[in-house]
PDB file of N, CA and C in Angstrom:
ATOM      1  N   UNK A   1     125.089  72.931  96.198  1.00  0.00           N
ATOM      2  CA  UNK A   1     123.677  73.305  96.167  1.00  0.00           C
ATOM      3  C   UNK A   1     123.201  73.735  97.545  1.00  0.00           C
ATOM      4  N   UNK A   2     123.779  73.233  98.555  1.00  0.00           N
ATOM      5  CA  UNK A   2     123.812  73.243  99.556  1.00  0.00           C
ATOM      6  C   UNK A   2     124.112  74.913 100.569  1.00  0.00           C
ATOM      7  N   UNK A   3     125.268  75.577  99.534  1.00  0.00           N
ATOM      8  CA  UNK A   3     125.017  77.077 100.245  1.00  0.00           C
ATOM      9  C   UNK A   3     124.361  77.571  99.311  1.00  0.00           C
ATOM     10  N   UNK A   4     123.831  77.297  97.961  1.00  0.00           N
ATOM     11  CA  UNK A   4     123.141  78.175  97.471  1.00  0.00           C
ATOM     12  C   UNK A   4     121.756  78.525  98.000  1.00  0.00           C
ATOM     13  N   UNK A   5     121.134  76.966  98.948  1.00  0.00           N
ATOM     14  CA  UNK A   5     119.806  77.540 100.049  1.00  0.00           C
ATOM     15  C   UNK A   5     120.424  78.044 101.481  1.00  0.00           C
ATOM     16  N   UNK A   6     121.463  78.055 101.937  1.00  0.00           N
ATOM     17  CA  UNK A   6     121.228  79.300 102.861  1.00  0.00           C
ATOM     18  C   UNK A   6     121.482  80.710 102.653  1.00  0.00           C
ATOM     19  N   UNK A   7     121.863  81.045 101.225  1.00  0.00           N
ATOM     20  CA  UNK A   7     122.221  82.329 101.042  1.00  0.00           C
ATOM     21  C   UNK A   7     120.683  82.885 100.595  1.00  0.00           C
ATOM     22  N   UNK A   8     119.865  81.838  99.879  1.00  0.00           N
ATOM     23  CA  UNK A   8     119.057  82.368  99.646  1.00  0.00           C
ATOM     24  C   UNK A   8     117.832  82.098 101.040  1.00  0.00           C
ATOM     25  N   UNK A   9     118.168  81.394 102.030  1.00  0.00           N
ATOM     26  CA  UNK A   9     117.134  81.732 102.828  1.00  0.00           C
ATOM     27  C   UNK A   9     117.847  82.999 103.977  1.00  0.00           C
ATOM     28  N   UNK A  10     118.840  82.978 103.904  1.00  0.00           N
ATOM     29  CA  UNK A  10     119.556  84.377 104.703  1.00  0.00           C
ATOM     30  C   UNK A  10     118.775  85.752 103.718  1.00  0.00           C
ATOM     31  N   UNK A  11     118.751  86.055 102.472  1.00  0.00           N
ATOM     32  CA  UNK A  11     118.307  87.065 101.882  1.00  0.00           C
ATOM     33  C   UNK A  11     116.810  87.020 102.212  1.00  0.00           C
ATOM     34  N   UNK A  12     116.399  85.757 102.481  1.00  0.00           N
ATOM     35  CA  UNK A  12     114.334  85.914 102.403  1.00  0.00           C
ATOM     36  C   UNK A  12     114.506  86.332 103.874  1.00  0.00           C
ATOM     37  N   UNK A  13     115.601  86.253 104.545  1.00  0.00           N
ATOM     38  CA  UNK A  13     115.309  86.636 106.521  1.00  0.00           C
ATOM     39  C   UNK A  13     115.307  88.144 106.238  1.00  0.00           C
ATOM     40  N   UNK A  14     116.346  88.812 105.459  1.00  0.00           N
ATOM     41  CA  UNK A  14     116.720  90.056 105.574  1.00  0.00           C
ATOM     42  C   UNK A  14     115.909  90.646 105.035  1.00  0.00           C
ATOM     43  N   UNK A  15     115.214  90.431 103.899  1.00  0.00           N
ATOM     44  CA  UNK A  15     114.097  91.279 103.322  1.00  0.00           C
ATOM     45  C   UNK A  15     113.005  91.095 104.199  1.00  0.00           C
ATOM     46  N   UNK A  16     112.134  90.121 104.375  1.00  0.00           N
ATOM     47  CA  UNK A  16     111.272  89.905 105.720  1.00  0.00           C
ATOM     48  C   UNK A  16     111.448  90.848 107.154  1.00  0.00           C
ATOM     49  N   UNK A  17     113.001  90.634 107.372  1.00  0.00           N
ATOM     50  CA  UNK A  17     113.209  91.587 108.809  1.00  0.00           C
ATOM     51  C   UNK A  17     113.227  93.099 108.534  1.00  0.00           C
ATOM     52  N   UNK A  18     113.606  93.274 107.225  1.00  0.00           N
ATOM     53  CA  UNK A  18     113.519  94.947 106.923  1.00  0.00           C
ATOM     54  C   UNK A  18     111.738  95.044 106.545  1.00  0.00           C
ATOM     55  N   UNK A  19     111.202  94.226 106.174  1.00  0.00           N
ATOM     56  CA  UNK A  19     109.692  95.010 105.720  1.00  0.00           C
ATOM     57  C   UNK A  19     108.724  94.570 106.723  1.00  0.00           C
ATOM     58  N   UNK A  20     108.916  94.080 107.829  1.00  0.00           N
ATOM     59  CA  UNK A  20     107.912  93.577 108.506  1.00  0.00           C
ATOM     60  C   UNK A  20     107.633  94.892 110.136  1.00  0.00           C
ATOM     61  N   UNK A  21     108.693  95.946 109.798  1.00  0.00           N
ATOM     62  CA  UNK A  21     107.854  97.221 110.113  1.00  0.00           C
ATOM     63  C   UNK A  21     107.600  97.826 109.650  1.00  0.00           C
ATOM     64  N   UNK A  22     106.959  97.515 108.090  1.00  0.00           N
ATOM     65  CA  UNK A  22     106.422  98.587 107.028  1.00  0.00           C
ATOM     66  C   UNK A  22     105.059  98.128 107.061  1.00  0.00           C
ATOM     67  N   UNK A  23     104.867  96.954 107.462  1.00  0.00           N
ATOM     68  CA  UNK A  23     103.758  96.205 107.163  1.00  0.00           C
ATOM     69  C   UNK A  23     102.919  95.729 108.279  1.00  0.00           C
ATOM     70  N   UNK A  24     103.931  96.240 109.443  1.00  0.00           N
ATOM     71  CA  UNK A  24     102.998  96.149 111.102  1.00  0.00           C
ATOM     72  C   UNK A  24     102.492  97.805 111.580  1.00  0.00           C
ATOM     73  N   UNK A  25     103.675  98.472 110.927  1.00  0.00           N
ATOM     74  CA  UNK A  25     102.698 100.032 111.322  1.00  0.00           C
ATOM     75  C   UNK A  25     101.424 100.533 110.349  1.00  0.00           C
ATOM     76  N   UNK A  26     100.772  99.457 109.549  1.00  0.00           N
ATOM     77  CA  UNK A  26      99.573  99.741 108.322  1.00  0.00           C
ATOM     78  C   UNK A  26      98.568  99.783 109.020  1.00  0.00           C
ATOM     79  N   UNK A  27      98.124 100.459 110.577  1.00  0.00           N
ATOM     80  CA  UNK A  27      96.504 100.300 111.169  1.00  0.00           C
ATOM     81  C   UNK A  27      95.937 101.630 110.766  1.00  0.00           C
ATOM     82  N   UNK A  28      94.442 101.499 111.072  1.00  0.00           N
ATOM     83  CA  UNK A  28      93.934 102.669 110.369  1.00  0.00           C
ATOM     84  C   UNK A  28      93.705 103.656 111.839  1.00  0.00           C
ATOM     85  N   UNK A  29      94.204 102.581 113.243  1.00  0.00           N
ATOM     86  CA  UNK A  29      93.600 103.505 114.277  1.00  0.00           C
ATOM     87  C   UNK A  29      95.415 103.899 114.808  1.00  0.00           C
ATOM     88  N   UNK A  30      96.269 104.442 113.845  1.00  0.00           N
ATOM     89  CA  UNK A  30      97.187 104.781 113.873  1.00  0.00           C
ATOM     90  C   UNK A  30      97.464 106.557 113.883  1.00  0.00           C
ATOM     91  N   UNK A  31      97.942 107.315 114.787  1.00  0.00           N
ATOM     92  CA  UNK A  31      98.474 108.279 114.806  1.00  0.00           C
ATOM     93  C   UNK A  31      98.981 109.177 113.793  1.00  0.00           C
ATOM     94  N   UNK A  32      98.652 109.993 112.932  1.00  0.00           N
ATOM     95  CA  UNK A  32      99.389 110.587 112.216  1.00  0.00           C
ATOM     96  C   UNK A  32     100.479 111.214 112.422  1.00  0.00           C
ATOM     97  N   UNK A  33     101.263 111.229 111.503  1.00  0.00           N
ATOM     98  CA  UNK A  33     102.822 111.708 111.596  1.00  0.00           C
ATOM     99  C   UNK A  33     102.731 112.999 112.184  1.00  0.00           C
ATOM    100  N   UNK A  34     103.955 113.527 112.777  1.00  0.00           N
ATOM    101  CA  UNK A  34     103.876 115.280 113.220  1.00  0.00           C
ATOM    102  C   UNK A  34     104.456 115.726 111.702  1.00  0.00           C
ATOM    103  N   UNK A  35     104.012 117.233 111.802  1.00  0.00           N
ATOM    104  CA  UNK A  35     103.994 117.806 110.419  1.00  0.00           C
ATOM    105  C   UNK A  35     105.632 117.962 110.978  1.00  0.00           C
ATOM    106  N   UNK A  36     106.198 118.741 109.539  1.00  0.00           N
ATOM    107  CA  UNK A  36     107.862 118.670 109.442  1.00  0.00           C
ATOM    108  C   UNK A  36     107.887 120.130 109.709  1.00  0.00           C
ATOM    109  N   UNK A  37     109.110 120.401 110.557  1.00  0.00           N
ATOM    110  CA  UNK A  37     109.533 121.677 110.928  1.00  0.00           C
ATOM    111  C   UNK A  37     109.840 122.489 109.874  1.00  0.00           C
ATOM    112  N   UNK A  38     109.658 123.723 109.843  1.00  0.00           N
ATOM    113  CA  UNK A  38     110.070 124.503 108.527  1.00  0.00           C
ATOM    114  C   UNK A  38     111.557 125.522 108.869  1.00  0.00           C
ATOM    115  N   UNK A  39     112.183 124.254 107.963  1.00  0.00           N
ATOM    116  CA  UNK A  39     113.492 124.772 108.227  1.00  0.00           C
ATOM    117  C   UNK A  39     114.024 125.596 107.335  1.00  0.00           C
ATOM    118  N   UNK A  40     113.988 125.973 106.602  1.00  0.00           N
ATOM    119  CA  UNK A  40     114.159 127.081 105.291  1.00  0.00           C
ATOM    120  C   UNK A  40     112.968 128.397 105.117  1.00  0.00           C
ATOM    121  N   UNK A  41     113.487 129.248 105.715  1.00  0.00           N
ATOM    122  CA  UNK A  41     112.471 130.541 105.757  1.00  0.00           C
ATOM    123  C   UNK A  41     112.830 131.451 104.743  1.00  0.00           C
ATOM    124  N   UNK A  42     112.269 131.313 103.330  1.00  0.00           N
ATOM    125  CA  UNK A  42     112.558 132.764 102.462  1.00  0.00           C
ATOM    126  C   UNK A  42     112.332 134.000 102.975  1.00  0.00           C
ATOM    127  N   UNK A  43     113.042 134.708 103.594  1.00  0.00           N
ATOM    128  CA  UNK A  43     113.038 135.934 103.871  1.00  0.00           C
ATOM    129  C   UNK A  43     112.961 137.100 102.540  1.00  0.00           C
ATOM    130  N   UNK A  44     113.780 136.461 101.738  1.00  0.00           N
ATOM    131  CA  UNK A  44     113.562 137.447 100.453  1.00  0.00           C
ATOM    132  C   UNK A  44     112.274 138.181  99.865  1.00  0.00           C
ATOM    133  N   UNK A  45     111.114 137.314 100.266  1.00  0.00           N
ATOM    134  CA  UNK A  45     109.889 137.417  99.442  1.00  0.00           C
ATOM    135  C   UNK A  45     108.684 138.284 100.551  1.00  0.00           C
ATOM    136  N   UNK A  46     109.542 138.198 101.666  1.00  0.00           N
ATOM    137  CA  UNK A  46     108.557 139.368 103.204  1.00  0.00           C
ATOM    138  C   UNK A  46     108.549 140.332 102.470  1.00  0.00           C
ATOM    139  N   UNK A  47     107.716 141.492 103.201  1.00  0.00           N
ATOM    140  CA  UNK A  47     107.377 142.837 103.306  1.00  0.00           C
ATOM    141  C   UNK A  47     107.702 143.270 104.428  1.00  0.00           C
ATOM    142  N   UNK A  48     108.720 144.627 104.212  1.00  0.00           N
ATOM    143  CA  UNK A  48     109.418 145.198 105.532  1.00  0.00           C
ATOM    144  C   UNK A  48     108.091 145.869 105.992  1.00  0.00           C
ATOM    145  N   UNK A  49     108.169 145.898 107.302  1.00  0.00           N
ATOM    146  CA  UNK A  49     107.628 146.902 108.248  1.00  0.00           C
ATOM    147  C   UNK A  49     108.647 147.998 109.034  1.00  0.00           C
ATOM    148  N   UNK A  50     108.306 148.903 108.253  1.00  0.00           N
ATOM    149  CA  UNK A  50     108.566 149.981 108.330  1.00  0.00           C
ATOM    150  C   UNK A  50     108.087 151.107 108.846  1.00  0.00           C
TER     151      UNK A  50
END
């Protein structure tokens, strides 16, 4: 019975240590993300200049 509570308090560390920077970056006087580079340019759908 005995490793069945540290496996299960090892899993409550690991979920805790993975979400506790999901749940410290939640301020409202927080920075917005930079927009995402546009890496895929349809060229197909331009108009030549000619």
């Amino acid at each position: 019975m005995s490793a069945g509570w540290i496996v299960f308090g090892v899993c409550i560390v690991f979920v805790l240590g993975a979400a506790l920077p999901l749940i410290r970056d939640r301020g409202a006087g927080r920075t917005p993300p930079l927009p995402r580079k546009e890496t895929l340019h349809d060229w197909r759908n331009e108009k030549r200049e000619e």
